[in-house]
N, C-alpha and C. Protein backbone atom coordinates (compact mmCIF):
# COMPACT_ATOMS: atom_id res chain seq x y z
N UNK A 1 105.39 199.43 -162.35
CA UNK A 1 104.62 200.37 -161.54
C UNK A 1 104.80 201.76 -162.12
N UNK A 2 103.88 202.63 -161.87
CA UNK A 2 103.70 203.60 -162.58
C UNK A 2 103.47 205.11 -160.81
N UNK A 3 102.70 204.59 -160.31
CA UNK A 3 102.54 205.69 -159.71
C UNK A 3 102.78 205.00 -158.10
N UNK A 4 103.62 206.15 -157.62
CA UNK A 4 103.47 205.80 -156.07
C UNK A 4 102.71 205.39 -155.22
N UNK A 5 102.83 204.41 -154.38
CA UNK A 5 101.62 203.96 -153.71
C UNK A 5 102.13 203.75 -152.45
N UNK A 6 103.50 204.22 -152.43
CA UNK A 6 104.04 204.18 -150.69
C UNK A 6 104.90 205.34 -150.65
N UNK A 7 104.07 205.48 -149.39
CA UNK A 7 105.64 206.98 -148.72
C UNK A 7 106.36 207.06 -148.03
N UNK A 8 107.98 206.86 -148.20
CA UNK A 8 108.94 206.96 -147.05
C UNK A 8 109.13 208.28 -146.76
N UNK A 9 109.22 208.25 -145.18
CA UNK A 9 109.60 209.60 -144.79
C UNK A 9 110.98 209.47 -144.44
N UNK A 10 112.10 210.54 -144.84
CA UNK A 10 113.32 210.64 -144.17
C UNK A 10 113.46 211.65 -143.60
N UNK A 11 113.64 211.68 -142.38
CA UNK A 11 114.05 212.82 -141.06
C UNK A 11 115.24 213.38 -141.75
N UNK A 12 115.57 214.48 -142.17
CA UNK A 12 117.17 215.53 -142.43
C UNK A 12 117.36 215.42 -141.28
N UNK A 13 118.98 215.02 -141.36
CA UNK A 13 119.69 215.03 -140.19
C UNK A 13 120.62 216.10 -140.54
N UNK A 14 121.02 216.98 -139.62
CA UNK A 14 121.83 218.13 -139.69
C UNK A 14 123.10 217.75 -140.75
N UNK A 15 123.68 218.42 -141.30
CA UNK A 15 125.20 217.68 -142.03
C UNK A 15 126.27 217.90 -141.12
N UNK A 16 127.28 217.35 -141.20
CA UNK A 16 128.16 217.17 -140.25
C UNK A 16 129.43 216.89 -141.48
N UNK A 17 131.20 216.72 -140.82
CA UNK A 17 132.12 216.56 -141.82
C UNK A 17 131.74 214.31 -141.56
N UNK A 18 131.24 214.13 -140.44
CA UNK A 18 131.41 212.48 -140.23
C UNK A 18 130.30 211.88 -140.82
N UNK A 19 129.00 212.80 -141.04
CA UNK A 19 127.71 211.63 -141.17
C UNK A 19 127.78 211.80 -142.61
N UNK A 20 128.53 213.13 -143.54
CA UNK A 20 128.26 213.11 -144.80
C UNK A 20 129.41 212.57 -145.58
N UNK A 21 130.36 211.99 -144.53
CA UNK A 21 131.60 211.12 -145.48
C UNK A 21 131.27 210.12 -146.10
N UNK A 22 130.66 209.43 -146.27
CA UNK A 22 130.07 208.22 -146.84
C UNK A 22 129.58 208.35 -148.52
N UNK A 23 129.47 209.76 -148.50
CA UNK A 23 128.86 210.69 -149.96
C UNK A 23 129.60 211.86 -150.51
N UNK A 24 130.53 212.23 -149.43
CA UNK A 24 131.84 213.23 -150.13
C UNK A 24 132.12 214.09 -148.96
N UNK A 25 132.17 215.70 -148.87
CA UNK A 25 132.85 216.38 -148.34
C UNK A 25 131.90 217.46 -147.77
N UNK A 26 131.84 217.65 -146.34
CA UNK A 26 131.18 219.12 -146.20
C UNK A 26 132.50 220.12 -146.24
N UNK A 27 132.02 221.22 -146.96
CA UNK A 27 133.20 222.59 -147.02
C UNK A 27 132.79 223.51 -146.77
N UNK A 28 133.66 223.91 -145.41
CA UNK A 28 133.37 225.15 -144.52
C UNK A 28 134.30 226.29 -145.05
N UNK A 29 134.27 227.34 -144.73
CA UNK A 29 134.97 228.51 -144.61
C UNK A 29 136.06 228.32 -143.75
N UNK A 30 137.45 228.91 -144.95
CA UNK A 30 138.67 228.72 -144.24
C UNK A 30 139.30 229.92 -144.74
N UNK A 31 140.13 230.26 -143.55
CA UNK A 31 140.86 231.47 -143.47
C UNK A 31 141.65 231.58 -145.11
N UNK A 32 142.07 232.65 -145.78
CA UNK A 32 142.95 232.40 -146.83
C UNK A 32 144.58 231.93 -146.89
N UNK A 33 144.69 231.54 -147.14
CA UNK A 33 145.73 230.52 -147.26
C UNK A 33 146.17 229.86 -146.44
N UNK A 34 144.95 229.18 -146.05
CA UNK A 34 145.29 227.66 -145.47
C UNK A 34 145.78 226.35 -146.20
N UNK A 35 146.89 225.94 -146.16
CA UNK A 35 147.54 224.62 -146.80
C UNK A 35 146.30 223.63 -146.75
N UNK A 36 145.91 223.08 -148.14
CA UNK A 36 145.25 222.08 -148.73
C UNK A 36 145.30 221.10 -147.46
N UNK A 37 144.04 220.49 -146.97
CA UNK A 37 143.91 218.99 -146.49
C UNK A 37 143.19 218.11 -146.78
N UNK A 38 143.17 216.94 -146.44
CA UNK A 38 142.21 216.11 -146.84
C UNK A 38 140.95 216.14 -146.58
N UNK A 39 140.63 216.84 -145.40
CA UNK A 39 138.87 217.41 -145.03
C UNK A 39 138.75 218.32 -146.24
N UNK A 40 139.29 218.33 -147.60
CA UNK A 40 138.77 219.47 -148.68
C UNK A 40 138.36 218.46 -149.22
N UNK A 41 137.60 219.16 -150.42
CA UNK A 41 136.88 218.62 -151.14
C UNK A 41 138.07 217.62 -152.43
N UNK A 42 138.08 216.65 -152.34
CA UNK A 42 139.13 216.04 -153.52
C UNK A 42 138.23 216.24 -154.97
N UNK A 43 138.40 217.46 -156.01
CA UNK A 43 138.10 217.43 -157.05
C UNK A 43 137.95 216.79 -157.95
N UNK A 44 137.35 215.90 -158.91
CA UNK A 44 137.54 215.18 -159.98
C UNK A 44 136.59 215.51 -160.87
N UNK A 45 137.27 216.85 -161.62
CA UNK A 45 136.83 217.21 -163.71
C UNK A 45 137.66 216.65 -164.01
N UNK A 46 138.22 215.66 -164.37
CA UNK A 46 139.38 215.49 -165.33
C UNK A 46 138.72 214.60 -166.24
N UNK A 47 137.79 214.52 -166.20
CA UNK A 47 136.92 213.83 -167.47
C UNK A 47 136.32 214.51 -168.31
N UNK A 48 136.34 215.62 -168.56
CA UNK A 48 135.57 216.81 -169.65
C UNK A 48 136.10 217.78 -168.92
N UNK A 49 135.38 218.76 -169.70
CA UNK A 49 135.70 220.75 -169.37
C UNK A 49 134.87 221.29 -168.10
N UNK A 50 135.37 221.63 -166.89
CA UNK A 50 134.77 221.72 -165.56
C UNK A 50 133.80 222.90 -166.22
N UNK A 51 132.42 223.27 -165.76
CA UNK A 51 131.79 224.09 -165.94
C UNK A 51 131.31 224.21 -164.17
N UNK A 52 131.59 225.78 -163.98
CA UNK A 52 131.14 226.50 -162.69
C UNK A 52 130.45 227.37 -162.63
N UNK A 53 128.75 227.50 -162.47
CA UNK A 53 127.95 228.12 -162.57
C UNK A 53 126.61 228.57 -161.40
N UNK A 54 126.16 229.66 -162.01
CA UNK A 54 125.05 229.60 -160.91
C UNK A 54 123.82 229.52 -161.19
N UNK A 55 123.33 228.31 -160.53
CA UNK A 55 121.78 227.82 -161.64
C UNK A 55 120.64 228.30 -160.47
N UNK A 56 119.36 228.73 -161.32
CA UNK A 56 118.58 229.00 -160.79
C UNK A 56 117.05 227.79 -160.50
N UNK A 57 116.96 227.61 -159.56
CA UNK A 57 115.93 226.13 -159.28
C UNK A 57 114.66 226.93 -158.32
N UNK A 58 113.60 226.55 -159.08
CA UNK A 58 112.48 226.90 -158.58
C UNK A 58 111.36 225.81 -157.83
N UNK A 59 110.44 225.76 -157.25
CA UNK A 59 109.56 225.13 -156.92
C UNK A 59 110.04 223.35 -156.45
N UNK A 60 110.91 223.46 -155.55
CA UNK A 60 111.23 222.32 -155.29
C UNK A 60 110.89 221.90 -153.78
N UNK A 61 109.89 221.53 -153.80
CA UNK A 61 108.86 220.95 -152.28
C UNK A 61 110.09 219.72 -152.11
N UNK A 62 110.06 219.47 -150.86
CA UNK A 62 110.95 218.24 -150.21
C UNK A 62 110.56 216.86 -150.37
N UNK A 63 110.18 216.48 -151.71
CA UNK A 63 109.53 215.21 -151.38
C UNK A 63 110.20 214.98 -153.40
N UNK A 64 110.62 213.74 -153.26
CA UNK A 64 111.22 213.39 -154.65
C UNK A 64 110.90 211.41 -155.32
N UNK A 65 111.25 211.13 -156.68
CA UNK A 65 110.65 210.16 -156.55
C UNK A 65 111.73 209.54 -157.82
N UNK A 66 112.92 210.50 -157.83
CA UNK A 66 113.95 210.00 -159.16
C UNK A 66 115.10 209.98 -157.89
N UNK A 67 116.12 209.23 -158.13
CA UNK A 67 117.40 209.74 -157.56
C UNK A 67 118.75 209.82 -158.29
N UNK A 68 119.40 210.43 -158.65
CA UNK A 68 120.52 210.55 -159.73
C UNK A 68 121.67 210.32 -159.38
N UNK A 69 122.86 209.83 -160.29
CA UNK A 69 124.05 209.93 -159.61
C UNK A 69 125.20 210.28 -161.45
N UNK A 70 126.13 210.76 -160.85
CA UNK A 70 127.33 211.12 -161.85
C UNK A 70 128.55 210.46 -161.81
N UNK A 71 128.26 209.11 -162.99
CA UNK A 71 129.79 208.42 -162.55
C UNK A 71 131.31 209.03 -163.19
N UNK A 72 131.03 210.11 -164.13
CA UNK A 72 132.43 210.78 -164.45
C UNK A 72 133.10 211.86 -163.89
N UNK A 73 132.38 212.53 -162.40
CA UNK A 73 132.61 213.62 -161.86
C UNK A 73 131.91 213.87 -160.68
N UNK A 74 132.89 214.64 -160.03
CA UNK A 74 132.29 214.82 -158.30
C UNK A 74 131.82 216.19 -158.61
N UNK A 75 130.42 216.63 -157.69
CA UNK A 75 129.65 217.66 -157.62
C UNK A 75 129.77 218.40 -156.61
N UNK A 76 129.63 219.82 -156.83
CA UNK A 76 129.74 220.42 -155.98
C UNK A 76 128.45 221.51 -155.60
N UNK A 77 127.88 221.83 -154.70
CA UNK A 77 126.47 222.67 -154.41
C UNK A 77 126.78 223.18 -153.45
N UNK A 78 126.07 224.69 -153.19
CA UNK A 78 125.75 225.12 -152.23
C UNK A 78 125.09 226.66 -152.42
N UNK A 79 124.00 227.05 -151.98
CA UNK A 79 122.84 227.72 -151.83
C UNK A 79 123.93 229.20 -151.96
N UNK A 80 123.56 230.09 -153.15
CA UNK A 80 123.80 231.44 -153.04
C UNK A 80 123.03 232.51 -152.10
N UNK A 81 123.66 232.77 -150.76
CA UNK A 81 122.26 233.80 -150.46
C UNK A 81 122.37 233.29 -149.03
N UNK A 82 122.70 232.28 -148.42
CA UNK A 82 122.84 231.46 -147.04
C UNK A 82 121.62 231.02 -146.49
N UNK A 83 120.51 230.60 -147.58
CA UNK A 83 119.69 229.83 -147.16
C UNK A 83 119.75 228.36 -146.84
N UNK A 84 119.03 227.82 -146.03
CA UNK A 84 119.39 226.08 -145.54
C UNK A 84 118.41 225.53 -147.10
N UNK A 85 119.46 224.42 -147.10
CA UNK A 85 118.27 223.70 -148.07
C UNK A 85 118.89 222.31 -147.98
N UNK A 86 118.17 221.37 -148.34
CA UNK A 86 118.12 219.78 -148.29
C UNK A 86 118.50 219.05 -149.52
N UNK A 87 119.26 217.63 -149.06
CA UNK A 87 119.28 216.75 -150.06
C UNK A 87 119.33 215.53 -149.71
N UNK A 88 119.18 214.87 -150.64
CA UNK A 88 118.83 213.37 -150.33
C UNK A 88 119.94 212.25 -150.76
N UNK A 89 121.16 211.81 -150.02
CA UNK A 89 122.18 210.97 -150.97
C UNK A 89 122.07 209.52 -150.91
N UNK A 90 122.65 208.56 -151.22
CA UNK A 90 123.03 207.40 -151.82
C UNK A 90 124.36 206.77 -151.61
N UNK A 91 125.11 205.79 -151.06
CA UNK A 91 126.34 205.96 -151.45
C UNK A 91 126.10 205.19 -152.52
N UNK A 92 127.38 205.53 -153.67
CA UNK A 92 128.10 204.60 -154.55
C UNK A 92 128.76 203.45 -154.33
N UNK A 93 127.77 202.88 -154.81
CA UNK A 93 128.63 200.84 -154.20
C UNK A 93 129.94 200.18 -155.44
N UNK A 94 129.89 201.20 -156.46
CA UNK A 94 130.30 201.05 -157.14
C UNK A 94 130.69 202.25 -158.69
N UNK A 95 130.91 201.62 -159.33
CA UNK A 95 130.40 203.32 -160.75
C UNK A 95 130.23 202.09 -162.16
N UNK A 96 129.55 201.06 -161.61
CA UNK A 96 129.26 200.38 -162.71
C UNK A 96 127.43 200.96 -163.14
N UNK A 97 127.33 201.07 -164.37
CA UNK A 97 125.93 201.32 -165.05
C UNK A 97 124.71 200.27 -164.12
N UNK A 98 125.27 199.47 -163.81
CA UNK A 98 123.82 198.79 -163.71
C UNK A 98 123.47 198.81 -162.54
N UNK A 99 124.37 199.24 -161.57
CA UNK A 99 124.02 199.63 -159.95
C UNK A 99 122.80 200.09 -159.66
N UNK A 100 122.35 200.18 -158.57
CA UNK A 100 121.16 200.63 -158.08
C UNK A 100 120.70 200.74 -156.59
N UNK A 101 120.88 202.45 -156.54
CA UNK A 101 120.40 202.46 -154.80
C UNK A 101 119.90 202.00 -154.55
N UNK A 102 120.17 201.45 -152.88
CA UNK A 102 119.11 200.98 -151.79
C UNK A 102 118.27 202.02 -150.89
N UNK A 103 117.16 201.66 -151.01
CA UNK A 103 116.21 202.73 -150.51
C UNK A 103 116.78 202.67 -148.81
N UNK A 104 117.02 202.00 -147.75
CA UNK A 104 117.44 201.68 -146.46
C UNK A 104 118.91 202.63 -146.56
N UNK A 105 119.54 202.94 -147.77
CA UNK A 105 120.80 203.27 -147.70
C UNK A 105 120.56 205.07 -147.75
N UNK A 106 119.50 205.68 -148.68
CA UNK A 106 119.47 206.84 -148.11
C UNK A 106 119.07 207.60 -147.29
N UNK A 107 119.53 208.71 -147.41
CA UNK A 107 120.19 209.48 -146.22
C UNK A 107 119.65 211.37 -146.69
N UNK A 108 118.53 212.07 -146.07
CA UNK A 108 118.62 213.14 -145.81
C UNK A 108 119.04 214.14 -144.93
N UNK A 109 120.04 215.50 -145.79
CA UNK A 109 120.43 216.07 -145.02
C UNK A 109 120.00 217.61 -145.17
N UNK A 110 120.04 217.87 -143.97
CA UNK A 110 120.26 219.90 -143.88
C UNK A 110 121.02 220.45 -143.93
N UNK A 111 121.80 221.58 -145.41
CA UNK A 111 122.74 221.82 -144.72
C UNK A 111 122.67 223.89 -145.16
N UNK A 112 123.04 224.05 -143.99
CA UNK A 112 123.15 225.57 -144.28
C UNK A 112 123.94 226.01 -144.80
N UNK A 113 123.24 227.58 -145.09
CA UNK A 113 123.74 228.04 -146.29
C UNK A 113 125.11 228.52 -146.31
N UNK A 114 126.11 228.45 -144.99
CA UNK A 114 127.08 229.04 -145.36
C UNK A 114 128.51 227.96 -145.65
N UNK A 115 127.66 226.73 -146.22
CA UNK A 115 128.89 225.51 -146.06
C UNK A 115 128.22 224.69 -147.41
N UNK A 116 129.02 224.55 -148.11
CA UNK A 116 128.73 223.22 -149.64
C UNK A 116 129.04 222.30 -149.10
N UNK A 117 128.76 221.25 -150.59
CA UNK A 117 128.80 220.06 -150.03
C UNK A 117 129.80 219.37 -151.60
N UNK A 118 130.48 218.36 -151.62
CA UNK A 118 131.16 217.56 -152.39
C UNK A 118 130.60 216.50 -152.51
N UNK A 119 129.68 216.19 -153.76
CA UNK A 119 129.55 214.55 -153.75
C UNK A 119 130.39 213.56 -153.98
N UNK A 120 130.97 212.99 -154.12
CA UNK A 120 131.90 211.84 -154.83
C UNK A 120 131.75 211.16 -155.52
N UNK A 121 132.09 210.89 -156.86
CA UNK A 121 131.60 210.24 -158.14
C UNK A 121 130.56 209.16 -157.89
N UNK A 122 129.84 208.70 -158.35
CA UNK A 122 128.78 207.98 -158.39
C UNK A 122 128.15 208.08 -157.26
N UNK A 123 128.14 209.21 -155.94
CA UNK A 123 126.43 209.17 -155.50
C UNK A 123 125.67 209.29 -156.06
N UNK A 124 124.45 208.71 -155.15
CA UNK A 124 123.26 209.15 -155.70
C UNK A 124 122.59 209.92 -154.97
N UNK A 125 121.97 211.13 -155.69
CA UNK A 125 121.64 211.94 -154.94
C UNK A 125 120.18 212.57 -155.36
N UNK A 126 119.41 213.28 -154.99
CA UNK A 126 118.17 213.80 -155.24
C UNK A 126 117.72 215.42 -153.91
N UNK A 127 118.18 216.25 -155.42
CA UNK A 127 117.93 217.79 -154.65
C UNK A 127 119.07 218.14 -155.72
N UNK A 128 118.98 219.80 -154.76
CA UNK A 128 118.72 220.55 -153.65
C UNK A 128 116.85 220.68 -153.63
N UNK A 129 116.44 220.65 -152.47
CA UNK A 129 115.06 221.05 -151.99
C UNK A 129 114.98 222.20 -151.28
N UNK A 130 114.17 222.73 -150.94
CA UNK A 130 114.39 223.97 -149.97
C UNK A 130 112.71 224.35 -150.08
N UNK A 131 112.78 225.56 -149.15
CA UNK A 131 111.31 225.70 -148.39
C UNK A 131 110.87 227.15 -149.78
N UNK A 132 111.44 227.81 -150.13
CA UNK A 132 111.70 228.98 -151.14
C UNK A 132 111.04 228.90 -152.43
N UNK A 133 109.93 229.84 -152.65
CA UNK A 133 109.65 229.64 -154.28
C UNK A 133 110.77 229.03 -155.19
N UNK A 134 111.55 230.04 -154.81
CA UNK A 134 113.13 230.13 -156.08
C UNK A 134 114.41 230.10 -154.88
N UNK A 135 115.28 229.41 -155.46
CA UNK A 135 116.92 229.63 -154.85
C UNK A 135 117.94 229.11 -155.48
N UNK A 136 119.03 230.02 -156.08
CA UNK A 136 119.89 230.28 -156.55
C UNK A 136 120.98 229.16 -155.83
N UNK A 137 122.00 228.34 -156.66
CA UNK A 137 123.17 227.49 -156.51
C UNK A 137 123.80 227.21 -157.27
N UNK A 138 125.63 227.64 -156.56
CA UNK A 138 126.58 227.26 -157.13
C UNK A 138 126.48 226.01 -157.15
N UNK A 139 127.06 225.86 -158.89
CA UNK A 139 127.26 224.19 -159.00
C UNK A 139 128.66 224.23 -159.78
N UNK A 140 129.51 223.10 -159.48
CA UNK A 140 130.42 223.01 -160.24
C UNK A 140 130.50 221.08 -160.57
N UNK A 141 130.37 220.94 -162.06
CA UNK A 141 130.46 219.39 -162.14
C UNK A 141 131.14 220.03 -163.70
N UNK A 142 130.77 218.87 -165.07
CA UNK A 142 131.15 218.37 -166.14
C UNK A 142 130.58 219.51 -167.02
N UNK A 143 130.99 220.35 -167.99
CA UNK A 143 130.27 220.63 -168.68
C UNK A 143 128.88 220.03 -169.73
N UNK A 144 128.61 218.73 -169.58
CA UNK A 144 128.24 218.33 -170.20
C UNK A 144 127.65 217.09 -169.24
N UNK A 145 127.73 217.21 -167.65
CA UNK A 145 127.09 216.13 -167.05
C UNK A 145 126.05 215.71 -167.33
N UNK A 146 124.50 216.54 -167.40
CA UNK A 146 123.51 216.62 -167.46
C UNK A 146 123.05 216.11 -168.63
N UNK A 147 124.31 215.83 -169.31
CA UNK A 147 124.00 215.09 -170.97
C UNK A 147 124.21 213.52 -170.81
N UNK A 148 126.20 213.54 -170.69
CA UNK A 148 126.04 212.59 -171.29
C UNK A 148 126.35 211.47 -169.86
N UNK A 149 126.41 212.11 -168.26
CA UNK A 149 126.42 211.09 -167.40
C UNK A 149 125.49 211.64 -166.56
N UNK A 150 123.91 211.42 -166.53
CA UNK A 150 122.69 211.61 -165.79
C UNK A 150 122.50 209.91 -165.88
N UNK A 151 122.21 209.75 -164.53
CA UNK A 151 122.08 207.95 -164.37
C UNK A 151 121.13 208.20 -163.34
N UNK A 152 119.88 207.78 -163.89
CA UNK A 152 118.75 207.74 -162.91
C UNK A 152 118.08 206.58 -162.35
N UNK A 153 117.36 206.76 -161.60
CA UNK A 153 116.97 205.60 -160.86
C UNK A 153 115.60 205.91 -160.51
N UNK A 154 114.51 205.39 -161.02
CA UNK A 154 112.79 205.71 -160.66
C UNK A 154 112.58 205.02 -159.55
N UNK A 155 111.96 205.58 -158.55
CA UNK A 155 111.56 205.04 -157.65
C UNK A 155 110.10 204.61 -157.36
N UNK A 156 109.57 205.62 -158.15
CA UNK A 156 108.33 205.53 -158.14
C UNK A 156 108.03 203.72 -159.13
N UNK A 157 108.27 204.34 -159.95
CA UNK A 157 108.23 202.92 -161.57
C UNK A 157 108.72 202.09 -161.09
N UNK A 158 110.28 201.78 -160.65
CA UNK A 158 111.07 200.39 -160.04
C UNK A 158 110.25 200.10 -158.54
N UNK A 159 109.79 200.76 -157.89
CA UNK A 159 109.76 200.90 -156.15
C UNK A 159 107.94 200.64 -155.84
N UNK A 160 107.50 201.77 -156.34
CA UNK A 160 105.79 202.53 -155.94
C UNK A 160 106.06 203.01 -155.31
N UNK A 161 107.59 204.14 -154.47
CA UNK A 161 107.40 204.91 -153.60
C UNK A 161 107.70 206.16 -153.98
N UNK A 162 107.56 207.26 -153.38
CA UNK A 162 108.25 208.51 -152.91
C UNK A 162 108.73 208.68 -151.81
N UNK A 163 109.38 209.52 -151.93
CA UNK A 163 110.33 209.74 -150.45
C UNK A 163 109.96 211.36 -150.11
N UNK A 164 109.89 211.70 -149.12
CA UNK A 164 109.25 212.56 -148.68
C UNK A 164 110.74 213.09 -147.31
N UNK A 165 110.96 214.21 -147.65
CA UNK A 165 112.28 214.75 -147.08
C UNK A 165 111.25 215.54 -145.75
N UNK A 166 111.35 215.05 -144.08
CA UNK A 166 110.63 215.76 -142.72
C UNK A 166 112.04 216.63 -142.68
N UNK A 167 111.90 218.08 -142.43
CA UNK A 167 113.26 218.74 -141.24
C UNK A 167 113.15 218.29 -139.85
N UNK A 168 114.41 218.25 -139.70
CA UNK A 168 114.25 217.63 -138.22
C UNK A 168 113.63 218.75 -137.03
């Protein structure tokens, strides 16, 4: 298949620390020097040189038709500026190559701008989206994710669908 011929809609459900455990970590604002807990984000660069940057993403309407995931490193996002913006995850059933989301298994969320989010190695995920010509996000993953661990999944080609991200 080549072009979509069905549209799922997924309702964003607000993010929360319980509905987004399944895909990693929401991270709120904490006083300074608060002792490390396990509601933090558990880091994993230890597979290449961490690169922490701020990328600029333009023209991203809420509706997607790839979904990606990173099996050598957990990701980190969140909107410079405290705008809300959306994403679409996956859990990881595994971090073997030949895996492949279940469309029933994802999950859109909202999350505002003053809280990131932690993926955990091999979600799958698709975004950030947002309502904004342009919006600016911290990202911190692999220096070299985008090279040599981008693991995609067509939905359109494997599926005939798109997924189409409603705000609640």
């Amino acid at each position: 298949m080549s072009a979509p011929t069905e549209t799922v809609h997924l309702t964003a459900e607000a993010v929360t620390d319980e509905n987004f455990r399944p895909f990693g970590v929401v991270l709120h604002a904490l006083e300074d020097g608060t002792p490390f807990t396990d509601e933090e984000a558990a880091l994993d660069v230890s597979e290449g040189t961490p690169r922490f940057y701020l990328m600029t993403l333009r023209d991203k309407p809420l509706q997607f038709t790839r979904i990606t995931r990173h099996l050598h490193t957990t990701q980190t996002l969140m909107a410079a500026g405290g705008a809300e913006w959306f994403i679409a995850v996956a859990p990881a059933r595994g971090l073997s190559e030949g895996e492949v989301p279940l469309v029933d298994d994802i999950k859109a969320f909202a999350i505002p701008g003053d809280v990131a989010i932690t993926m955990a190695k091999g979600t799958w995920h698709s975004g950030p989206y947002f309502a904004a010509e342009e919006l600016a996000f911290v990202n911190l993953e692999l220096s070299d994710t985008n090279i040599v661990d981008h693991h995609s999944y067509q939905l359109d080609r494997e599926l005939g669908i798109r997924i189409v991200i409603d705000p609640a």
